[in-house]
Structure formats: C-alpha cells, structure tokens
Protein backbone atom coordinates (compact mmCIF):
# COMPACT_ATOMS: atom_id res chain seq x y z
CA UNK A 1 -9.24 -74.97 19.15
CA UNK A 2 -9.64 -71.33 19.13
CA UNK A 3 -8.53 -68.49 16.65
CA UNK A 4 -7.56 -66.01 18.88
CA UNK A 5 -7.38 -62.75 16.73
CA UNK A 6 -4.64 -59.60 17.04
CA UNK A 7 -6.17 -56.56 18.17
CA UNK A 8 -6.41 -54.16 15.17
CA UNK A 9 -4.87 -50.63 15.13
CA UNK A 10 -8.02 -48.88 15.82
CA UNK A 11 -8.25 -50.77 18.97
CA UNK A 12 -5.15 -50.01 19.84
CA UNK A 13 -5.27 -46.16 19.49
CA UNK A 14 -8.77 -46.24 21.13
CA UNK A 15 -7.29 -48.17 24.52
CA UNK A 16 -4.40 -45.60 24.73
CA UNK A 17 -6.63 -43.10 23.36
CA UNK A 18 -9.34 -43.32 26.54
CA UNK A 19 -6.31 -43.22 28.84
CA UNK A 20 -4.79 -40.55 27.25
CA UNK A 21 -8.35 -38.42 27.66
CA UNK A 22 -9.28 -39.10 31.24
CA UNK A 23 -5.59 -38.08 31.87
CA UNK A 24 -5.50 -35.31 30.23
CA UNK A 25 -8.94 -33.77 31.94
CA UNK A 26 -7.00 -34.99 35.11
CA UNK A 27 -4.26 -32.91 34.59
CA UNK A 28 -6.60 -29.79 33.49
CA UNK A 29 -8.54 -30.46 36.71
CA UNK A 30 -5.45 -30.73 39.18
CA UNK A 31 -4.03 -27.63 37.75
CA UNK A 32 -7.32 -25.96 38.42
CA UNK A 33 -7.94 -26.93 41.83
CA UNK A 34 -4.29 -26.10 42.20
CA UNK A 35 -5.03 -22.46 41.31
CA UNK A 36 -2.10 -22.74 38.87
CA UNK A 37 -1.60 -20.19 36.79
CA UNK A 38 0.93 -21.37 33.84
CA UNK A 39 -1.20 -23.05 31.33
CA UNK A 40 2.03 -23.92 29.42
CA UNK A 41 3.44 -26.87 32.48
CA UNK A 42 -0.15 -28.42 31.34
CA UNK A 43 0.17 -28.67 27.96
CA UNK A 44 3.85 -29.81 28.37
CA UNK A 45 2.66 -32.62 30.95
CA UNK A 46 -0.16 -33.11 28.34
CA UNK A 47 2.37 -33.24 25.59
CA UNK A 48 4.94 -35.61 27.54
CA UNK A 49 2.11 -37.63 28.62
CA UNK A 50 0.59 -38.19 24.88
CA UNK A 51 4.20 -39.15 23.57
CA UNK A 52 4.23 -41.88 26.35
CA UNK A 53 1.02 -43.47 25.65
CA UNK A 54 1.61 -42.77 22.04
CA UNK A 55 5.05 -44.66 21.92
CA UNK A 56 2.97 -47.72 24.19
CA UNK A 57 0.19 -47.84 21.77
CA UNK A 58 3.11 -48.55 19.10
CA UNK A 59 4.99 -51.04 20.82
CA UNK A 60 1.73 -53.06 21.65
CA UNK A 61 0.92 -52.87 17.88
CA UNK A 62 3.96 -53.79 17.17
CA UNK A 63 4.61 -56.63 19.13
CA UNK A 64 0.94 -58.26 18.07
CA UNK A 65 1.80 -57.76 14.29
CA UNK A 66 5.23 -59.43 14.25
CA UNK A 67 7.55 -56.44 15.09
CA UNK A 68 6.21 -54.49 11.82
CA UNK A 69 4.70 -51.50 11.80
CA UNK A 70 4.83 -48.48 8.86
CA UNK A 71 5.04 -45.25 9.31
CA UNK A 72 1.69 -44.36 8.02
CA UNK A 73 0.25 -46.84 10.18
CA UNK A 74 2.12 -45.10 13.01
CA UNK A 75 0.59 -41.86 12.02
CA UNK A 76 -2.85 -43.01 11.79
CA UNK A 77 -2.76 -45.07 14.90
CA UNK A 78 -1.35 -41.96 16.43
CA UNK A 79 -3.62 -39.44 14.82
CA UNK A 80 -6.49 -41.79 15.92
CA UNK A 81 -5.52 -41.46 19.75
CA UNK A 82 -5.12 -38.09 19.89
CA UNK A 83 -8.70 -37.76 18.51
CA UNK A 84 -10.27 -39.79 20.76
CA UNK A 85 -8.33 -38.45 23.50
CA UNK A 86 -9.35 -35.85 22.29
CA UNK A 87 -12.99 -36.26 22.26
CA UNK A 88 -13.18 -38.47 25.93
CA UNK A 89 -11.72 -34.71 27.44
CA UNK A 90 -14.08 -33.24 25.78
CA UNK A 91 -17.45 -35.38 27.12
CA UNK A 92 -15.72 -35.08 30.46
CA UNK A 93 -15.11 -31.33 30.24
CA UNK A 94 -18.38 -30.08 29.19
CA UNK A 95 -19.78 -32.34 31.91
CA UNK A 96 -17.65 -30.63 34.40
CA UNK A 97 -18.25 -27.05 32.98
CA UNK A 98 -21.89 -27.25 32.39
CA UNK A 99 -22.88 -29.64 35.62
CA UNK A 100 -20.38 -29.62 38.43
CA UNK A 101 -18.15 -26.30 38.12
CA UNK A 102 -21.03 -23.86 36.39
CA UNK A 103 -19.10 -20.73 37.74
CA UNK A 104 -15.72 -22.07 35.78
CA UNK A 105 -16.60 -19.20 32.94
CA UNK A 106 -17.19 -16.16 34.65
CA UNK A 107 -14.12 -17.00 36.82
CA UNK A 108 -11.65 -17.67 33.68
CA UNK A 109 -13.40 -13.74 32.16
CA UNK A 110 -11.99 -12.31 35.41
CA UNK A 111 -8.74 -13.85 34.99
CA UNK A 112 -8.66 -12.60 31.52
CA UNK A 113 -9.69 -9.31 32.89
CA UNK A 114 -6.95 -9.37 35.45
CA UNK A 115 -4.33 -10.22 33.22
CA UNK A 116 -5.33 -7.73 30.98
CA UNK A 117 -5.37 -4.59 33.78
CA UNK A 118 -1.45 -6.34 34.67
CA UNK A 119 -0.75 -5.21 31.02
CA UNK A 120 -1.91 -1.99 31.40
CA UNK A 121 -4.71 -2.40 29.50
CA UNK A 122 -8.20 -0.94 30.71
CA UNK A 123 -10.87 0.52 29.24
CA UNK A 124 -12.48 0.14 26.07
CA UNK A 125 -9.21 -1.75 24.64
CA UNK A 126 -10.02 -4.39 27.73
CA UNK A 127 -13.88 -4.41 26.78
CA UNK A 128 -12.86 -5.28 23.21
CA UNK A 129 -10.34 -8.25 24.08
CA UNK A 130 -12.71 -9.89 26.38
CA UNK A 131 -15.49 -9.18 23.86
CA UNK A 132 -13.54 -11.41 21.29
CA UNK A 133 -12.60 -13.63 24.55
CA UNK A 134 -16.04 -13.98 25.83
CA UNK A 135 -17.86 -16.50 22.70
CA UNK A 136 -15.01 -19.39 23.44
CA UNK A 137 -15.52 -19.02 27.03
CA UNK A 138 -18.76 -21.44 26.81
CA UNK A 139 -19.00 -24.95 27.19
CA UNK A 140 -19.09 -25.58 23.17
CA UNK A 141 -16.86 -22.73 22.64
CA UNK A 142 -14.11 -24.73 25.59
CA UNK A 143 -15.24 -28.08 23.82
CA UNK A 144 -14.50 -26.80 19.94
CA UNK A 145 -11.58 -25.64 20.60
CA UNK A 146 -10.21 -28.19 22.69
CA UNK A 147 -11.33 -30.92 19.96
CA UNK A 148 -9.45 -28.78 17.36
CA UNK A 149 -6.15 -28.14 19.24
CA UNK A 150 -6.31 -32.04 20.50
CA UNK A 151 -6.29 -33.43 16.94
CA UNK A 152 -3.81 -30.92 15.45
CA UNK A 153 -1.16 -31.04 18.16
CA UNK A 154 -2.01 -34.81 18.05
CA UNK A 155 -1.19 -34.98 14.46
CA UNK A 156 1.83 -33.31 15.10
CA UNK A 157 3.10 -35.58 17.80
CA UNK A 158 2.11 -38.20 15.31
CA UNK A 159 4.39 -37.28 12.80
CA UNK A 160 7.76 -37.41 15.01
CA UNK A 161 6.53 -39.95 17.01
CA UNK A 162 5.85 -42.42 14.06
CA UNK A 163 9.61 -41.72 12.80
CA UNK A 164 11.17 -42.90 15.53
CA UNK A 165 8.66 -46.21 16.16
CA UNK A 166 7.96 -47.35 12.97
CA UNK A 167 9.50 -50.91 11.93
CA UNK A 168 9.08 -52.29 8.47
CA UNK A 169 10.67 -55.50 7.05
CA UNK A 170 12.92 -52.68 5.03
CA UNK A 171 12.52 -54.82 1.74
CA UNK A 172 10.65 -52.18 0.22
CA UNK A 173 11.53 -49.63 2.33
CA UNK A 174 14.98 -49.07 2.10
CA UNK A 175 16.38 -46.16 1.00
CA UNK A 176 19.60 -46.76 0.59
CA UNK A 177 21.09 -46.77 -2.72
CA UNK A 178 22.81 -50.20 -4.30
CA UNK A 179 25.89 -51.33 -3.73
C-alpha cells in the first residue's frame, strides 16, 4: 500500500508559475514580431493571463487540501508564482536579448528616440531622456526590471486574487458578530 502525498503549495505555485513565465515571454515575443506598438494590451493580456493561472493554482490547492485554503496561503502561493514567473521570463529573455535578437536594444533606443521627436522633443532635452533611458536598455537592466515589476504587480494580483479564492473552515475565521 502506498502513501500517496498532496502536492504542497510551493509546488503548486511553481507548476502555474513555469506556465505563467513561458507565457508571458510568449506574449512579449508575439507582440514584438507583431511590430505592436501598445505595450499596455501586453501587460493587460499578461495581467488577465496571471489571474487565470493564479485562480487554477488555487483551485488545485484547494481541492488536494480538502476545500481549505487561507488567505495568507493564497497570497503566498500567489506571490510565489508571480516570482517564478517572474524569474522563468527572465532566463528566457536575456537568452533572447543577449543570443538570438542582439539588435533588440539599439532598436527599442530608436523607438524611444522616435517617440520622443513625435513629442516635440529634440535636442539636448532628447539626449538627456535617452541618456537616463539608455542603462535599462541592457540585458540586466531589461532582466532587473522585469524581475521587480513581475513580483510587485504579482503581489498585487495576489492580494485581490486571494480574497475572492480563499476557503477556510470559518470556525476561526468568522467575522461576524454573535447572535
């Protein structure tokens, strides 16, 4: 007879967590190849995409720990997928960056540079923007500040997310008053 054991939270968040990363760097490619400009419909299909899997990883912990599941572990299961979905995008984007797509840099400074001259702004005021622009556009500048951004707004999903998923057996949790 074997014990066959419930997968723990952490291996939870890391399953959903992978998917969530590969996706993600998916997305981020597709919108480059597509030579699509609004960086906001990725984050929102990024966004969308990590309440899904986030929501999944929460009803598969659920249903393997008998329908219970607290709101803090919510928000550390949750926390915990963002930052390894975090971190897969990240391996997989400084690959791309540095190996496959090496021009990727110089291309994004001429957007900025573009963008900038559609402002109206030229010069020495352009010089100085892409100045402060230039030191993120590297692969460890990209990677930092994807890592960063990926565990904050994964926090934040976290927190509403857990809200609406979390299940306790309310005996100690209820905050109703008597009577």
């Amino acid at each position: 007879m074997s014990e066959q054991r419930t997968p723990g939270i952490s291996a939870i968040a890391a399953k959903y967590g992978l998917i969530q990363g590969v996706l993600s760097f998916i997305i981020f490619l597709a919108m480059l190849l597509a030579a699509f400009q609004h960086n906001w419909v990725a984050t929102l299909v990024t966004a969308a995409l990590l309440i899904v899997l986030m929501t999944l990883a929460h009803r598969e912990f659920k249903r393997t720990h008998d329908g219970m599941m607290t709101y803090a572990q919510g928000l550390g299961s949750g926390t915990l997928l963002a930052t390894v979905a975090s971190l897969v995008k990240c391996v997989i984007l400084y690959v791309y960056v540095t190996y496959i797509n090496t021009g990727y840099f110089a291309a994004a400074l001429r957007m900025q540079q573009a963008a900038l001259e559609q402002r109206g702004i030229t010069g020495e005021q352009a010089r100085h923007a892409l100045s402060i622009t230039a030191p993120i556009l590297t692969p460890v500048g990209i990677v930092v500040i994807t890592l960063i951004t990926g565990v904050i707004g994964g926090f934040i999903v976290a927190l509403i997310v857990s809200i609406f998923t979390q299940k306790s057996d309310g005996a100690s949790h209820d905050a109703r008053p008597p009577g």
